[in-house]
C-alpha atoms as a PDB file:
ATOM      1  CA  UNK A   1      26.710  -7.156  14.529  1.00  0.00           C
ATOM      2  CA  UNK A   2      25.899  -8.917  17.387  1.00  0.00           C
ATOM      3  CA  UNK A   3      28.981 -11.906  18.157  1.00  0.00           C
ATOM      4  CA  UNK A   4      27.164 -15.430  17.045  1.00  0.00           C
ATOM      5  CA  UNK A   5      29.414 -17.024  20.268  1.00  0.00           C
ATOM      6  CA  UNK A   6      27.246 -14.302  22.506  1.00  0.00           C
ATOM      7  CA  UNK A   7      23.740 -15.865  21.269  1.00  0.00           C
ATOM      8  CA  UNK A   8      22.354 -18.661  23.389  1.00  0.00           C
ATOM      9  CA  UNK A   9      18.851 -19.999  22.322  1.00  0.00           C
ATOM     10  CA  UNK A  10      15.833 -19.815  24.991  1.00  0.00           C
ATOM     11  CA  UNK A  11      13.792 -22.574  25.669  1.00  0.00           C
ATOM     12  CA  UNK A  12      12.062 -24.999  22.808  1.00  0.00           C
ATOM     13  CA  UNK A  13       8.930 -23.546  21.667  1.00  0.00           C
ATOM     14  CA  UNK A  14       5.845 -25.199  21.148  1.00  0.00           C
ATOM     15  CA  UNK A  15       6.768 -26.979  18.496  1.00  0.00           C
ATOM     16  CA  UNK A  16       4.519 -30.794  16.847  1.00  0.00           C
ATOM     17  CA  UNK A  17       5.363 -33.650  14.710  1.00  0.00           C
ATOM     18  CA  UNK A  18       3.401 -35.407  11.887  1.00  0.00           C
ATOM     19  CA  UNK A  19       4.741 -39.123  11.857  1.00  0.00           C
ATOM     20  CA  UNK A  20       4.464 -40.927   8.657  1.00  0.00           C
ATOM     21  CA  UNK A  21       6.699 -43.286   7.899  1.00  0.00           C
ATOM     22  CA  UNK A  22      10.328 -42.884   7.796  1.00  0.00           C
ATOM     23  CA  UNK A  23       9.650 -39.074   7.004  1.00  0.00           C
ATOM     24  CA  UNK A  24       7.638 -36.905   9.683  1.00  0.00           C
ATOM     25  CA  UNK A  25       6.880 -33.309   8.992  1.00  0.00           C
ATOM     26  CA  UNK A  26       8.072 -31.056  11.586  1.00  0.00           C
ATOM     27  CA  UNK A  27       5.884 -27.934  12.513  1.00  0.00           C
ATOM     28  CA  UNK A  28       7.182 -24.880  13.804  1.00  0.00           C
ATOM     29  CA  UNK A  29       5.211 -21.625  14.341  1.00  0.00           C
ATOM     30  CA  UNK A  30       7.225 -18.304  15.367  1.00  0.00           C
ATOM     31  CA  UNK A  31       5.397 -15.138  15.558  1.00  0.00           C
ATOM     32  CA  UNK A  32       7.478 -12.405  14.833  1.00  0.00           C
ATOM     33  CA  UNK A  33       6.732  -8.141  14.840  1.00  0.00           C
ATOM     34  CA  UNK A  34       7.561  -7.657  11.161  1.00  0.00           C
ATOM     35  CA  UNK A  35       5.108  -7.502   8.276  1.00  0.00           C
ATOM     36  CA  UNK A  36       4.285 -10.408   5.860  1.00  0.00           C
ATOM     37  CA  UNK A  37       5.829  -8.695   2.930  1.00  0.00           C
ATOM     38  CA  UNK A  38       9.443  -8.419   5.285  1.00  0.00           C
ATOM     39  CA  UNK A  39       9.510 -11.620   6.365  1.00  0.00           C
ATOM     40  CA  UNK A  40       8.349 -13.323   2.967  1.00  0.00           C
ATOM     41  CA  UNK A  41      11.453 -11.379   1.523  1.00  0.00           C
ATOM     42  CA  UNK A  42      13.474 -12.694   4.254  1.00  0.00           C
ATOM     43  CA  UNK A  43      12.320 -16.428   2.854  1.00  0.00           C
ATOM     44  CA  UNK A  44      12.972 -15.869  -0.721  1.00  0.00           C
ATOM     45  CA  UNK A  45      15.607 -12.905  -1.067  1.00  0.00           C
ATOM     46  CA  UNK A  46      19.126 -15.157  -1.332  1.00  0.00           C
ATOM     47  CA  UNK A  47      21.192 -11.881   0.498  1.00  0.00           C
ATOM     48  CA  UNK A  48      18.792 -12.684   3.122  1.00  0.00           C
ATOM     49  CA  UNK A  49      18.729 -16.308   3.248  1.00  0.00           C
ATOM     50  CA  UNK A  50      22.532 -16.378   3.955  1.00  0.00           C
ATOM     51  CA  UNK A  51      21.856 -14.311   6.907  1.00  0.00           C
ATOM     52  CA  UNK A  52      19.757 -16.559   9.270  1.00  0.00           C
ATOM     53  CA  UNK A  53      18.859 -20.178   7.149  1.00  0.00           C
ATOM     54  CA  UNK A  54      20.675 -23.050   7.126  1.00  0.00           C
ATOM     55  CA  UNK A  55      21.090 -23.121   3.197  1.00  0.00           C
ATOM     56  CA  UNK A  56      21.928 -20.854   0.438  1.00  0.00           C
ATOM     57  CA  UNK A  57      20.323 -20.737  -3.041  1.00  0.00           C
ATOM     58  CA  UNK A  58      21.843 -19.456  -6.569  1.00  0.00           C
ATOM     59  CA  UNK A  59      18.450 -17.117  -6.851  1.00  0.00           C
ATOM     60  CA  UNK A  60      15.168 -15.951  -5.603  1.00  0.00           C
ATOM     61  CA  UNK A  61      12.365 -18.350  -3.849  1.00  0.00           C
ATOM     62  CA  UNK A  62      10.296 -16.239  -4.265  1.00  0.00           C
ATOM     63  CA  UNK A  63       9.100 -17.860  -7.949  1.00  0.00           C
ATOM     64  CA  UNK A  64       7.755 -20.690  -9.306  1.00  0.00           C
ATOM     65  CA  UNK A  65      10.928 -22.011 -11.165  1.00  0.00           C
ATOM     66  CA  UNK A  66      14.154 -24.306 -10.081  1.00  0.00           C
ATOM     67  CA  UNK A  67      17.094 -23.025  -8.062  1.00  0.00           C
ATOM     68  CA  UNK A  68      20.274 -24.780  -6.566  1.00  0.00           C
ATOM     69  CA  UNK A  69      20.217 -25.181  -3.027  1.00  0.00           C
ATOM     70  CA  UNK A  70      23.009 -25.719  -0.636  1.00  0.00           C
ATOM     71  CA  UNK A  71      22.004 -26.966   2.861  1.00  0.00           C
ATOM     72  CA  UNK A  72      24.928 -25.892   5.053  1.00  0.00           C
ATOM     73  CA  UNK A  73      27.863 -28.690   5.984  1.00  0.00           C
ATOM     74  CA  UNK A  74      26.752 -30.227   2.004  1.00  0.00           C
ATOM     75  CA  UNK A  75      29.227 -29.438  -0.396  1.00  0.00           C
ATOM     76  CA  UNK A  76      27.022 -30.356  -3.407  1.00  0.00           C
ATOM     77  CA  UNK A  77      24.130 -28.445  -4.398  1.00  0.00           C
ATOM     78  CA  UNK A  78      20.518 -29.668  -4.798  1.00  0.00           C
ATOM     79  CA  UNK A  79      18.274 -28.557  -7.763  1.00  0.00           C
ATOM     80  CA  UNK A  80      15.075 -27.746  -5.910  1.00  0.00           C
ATOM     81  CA  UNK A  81      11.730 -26.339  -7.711  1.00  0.00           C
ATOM     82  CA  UNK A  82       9.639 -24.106  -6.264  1.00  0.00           C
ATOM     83  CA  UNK A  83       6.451 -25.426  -6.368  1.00  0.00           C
ATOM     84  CA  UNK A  84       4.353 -22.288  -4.697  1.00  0.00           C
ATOM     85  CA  UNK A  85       4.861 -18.819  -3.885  1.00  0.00           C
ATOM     86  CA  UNK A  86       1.796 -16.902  -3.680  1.00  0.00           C
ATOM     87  CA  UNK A  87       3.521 -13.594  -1.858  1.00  0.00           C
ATOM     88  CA  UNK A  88       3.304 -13.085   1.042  1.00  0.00           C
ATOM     89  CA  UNK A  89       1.494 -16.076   2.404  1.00  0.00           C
ATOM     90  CA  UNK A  90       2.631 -19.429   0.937  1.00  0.00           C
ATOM     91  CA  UNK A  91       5.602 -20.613   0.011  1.00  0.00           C
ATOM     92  CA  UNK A  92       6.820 -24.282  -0.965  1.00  0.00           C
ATOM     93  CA  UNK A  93       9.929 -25.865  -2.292  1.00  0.00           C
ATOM     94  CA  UNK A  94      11.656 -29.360  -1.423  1.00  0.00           C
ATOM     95  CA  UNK A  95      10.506 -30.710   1.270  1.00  0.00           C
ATOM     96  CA  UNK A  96       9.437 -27.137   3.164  1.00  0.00           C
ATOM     97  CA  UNK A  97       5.952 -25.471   3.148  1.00  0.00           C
ATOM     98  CA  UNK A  98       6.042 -22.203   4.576  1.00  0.00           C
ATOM     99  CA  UNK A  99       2.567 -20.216   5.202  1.00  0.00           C
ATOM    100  CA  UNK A 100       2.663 -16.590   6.747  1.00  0.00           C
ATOM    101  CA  UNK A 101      -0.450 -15.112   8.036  1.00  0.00           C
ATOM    102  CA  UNK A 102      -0.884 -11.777   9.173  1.00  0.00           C
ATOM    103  CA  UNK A 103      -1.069 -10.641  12.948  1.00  0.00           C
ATOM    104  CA  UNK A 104      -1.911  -7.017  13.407  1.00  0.00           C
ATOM    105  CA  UNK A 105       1.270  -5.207  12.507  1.00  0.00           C
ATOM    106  CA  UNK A 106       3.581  -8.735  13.026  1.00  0.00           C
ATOM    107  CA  UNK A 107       3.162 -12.148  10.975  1.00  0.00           C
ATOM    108  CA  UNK A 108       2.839 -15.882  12.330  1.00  0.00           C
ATOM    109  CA  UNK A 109       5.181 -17.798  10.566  1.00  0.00           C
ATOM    110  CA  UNK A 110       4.786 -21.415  10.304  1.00  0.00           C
ATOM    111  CA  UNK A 111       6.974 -23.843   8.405  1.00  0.00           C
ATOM    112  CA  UNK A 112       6.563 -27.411   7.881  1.00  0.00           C
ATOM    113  CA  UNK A 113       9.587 -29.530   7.049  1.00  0.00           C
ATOM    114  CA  UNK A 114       9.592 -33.506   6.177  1.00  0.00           C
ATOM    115  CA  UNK A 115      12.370 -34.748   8.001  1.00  0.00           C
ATOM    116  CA  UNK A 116      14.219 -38.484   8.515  1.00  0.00           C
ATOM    117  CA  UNK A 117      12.271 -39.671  11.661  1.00  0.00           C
ATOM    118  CA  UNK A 118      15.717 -40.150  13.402  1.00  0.00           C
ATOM    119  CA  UNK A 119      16.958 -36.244  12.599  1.00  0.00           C
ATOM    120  CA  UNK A 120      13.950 -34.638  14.179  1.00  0.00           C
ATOM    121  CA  UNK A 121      14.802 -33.104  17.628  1.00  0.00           C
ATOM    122  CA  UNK A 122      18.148 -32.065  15.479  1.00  0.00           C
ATOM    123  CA  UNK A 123      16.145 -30.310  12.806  1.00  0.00           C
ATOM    124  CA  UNK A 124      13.796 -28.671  15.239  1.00  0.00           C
ATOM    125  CA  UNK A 125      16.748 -27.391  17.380  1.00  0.00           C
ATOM    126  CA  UNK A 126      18.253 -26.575  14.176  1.00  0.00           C
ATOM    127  CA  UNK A 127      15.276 -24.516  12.794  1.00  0.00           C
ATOM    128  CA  UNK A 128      14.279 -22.860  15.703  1.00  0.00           C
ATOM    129  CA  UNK A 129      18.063 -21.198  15.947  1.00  0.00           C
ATOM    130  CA  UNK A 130      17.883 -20.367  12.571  1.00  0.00           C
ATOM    131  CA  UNK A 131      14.181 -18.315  13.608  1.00  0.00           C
ATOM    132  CA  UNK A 132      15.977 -16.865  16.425  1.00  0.00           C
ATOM    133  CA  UNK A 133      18.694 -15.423  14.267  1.00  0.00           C
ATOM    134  CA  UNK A 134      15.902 -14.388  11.709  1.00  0.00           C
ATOM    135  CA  UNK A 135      14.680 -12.309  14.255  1.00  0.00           C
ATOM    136  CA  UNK A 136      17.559 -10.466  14.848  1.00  0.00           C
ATOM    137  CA  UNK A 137      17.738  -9.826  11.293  1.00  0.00           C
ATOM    138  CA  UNK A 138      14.734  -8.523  10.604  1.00  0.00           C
ATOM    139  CA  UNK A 139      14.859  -6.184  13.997  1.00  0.00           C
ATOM    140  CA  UNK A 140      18.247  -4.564  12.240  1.00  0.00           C
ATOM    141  CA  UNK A 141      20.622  -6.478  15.040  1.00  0.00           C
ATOM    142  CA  UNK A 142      21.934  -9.673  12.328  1.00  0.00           C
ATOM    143  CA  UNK A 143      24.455 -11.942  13.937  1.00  0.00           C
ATOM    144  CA  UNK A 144      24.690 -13.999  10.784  1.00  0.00           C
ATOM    145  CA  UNK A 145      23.438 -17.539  10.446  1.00  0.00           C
ATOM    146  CA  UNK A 146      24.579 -20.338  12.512  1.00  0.00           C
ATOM    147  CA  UNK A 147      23.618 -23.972  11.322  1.00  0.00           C
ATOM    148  CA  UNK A 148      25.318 -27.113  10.986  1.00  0.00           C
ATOM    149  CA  UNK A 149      28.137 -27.559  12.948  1.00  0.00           C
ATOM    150  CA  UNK A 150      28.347 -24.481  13.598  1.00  0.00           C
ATOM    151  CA  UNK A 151      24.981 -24.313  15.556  1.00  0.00           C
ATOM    152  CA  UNK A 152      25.966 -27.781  17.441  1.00  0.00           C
ATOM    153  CA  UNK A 153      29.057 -25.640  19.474  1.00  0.00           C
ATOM    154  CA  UNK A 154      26.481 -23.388  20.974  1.00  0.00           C
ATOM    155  CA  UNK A 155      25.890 -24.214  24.695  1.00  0.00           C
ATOM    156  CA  UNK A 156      22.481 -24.546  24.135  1.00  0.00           C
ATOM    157  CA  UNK A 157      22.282 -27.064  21.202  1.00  0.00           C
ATOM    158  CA  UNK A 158      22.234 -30.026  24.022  1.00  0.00           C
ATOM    159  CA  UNK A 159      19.361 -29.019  25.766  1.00  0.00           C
ATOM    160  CA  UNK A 160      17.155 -27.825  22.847  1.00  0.00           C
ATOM    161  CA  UNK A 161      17.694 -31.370  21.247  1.00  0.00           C
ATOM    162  CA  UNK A 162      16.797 -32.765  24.478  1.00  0.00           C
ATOM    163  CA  UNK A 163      13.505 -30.529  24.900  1.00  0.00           C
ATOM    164  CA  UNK A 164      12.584 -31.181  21.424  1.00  0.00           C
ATOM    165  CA  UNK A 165      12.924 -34.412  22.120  1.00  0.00           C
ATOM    166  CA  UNK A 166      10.633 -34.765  25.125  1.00  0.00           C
ATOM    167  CA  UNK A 167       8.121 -32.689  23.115  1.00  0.00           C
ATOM    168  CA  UNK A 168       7.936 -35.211  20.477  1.00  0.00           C
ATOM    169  CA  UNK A 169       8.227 -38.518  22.072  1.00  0.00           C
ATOM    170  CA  UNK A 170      11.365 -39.486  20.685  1.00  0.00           C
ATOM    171  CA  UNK A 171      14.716 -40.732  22.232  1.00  0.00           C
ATOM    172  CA  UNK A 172      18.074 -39.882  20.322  1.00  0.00           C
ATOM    173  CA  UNK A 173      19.664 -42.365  18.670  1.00  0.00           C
ATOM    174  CA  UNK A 174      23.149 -43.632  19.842  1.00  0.00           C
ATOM    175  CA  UNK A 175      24.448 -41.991  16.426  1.00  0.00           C
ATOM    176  CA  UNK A 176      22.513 -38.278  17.336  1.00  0.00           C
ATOM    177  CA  UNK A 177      23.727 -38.474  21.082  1.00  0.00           C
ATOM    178  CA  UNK A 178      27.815 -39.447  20.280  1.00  0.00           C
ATOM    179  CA  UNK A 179      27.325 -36.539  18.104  1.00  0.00           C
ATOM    180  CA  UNK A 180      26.206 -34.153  20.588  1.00  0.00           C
ATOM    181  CA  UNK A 181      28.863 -35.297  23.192  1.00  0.00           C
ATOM    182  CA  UNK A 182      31.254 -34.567  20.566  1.00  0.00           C
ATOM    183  CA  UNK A 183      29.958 -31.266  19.770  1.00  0.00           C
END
């Protein structure tokens, strides 16, 4: 296992915002060399999950059904239906739509996320750690997931908020940059 404090994230990817009110949908896309039926167990297995996401659930995503979900840093859980999963292509729950489409022997993975408008450079930088160490995962090298606070120590948390950030249009908040300073 591969030391989390060794990790340092690479630049933002392309990465696009849906603004709608005080919730805007964040889309990420990540194309990754593992099949649709690895990565979609990646999404819904809950061993997996507490490898690389930022959450843990009490069961499988992979179902249309209810689970408890635990966002990292939240002590109480959050009773969250599935709404779709139609393996190994679609997948939503909460607030998160996830749709995997084959690439020759790899799969594009693209999730969209409603987010507070204020959060969303945090979330991307947030989420596109979380890919990174979903990577490593599924390539049999797992450094074991690194959200929340956690994800805010690494050295390149400030700059991926500030390239998300520029990507979207968006200044941080006074709230979003005393946190970073403190981080």
């Amino acid at each position: 296992m591969t030391e989390p404090q060794l990790y340092e994230p690479g630049p933002a990817n392309l990465a696009r915002v849906l603004k709608d009110g005080e919730k805007w949908t964040l889309i990420l896309v990540r194309e990754l060399r593992h099949s649709p039926k690895k990565v979609w167990e990646a999404l819904t297995d809950p061993a997996q999950l507490r490898e690389w996401a930022p959450f843990v659930v009490d069961a499988s995503l992979g179902a249309v059904g209810t689970v408890n979900l635990t966002w990292v840093g939240r002590p109480t859980p959050i009773e969250t239906k599935v709404t779709r999963a139609e393996a190994p292509r679609l997948l939503e729950y909460s607030d998160i739509r996830w749709e995997l489409e084959a690439m020759g022997s790899g799969t594009r993975l693209t999730l969209w996320h409603k987010i507070d408008h204020r959060f969303i450079a945090w979330g991307a930088a947030g989420w596109h750690i979380s890919f990174d160490v979903l990577e490593r995962l599924l390539a049999g090298n797992p450094i074991g997931a690194i959200a929340g606070a956690d994800a805010m120590k690494l050295a390149g948390w400030q700059r991926l908020v500030a390239e998300y950030s520029k990507q979207f249009g968006v200044e941080a908040t006074s709230w979003t940059r005393r946190a970073a300073q403190k981080s």
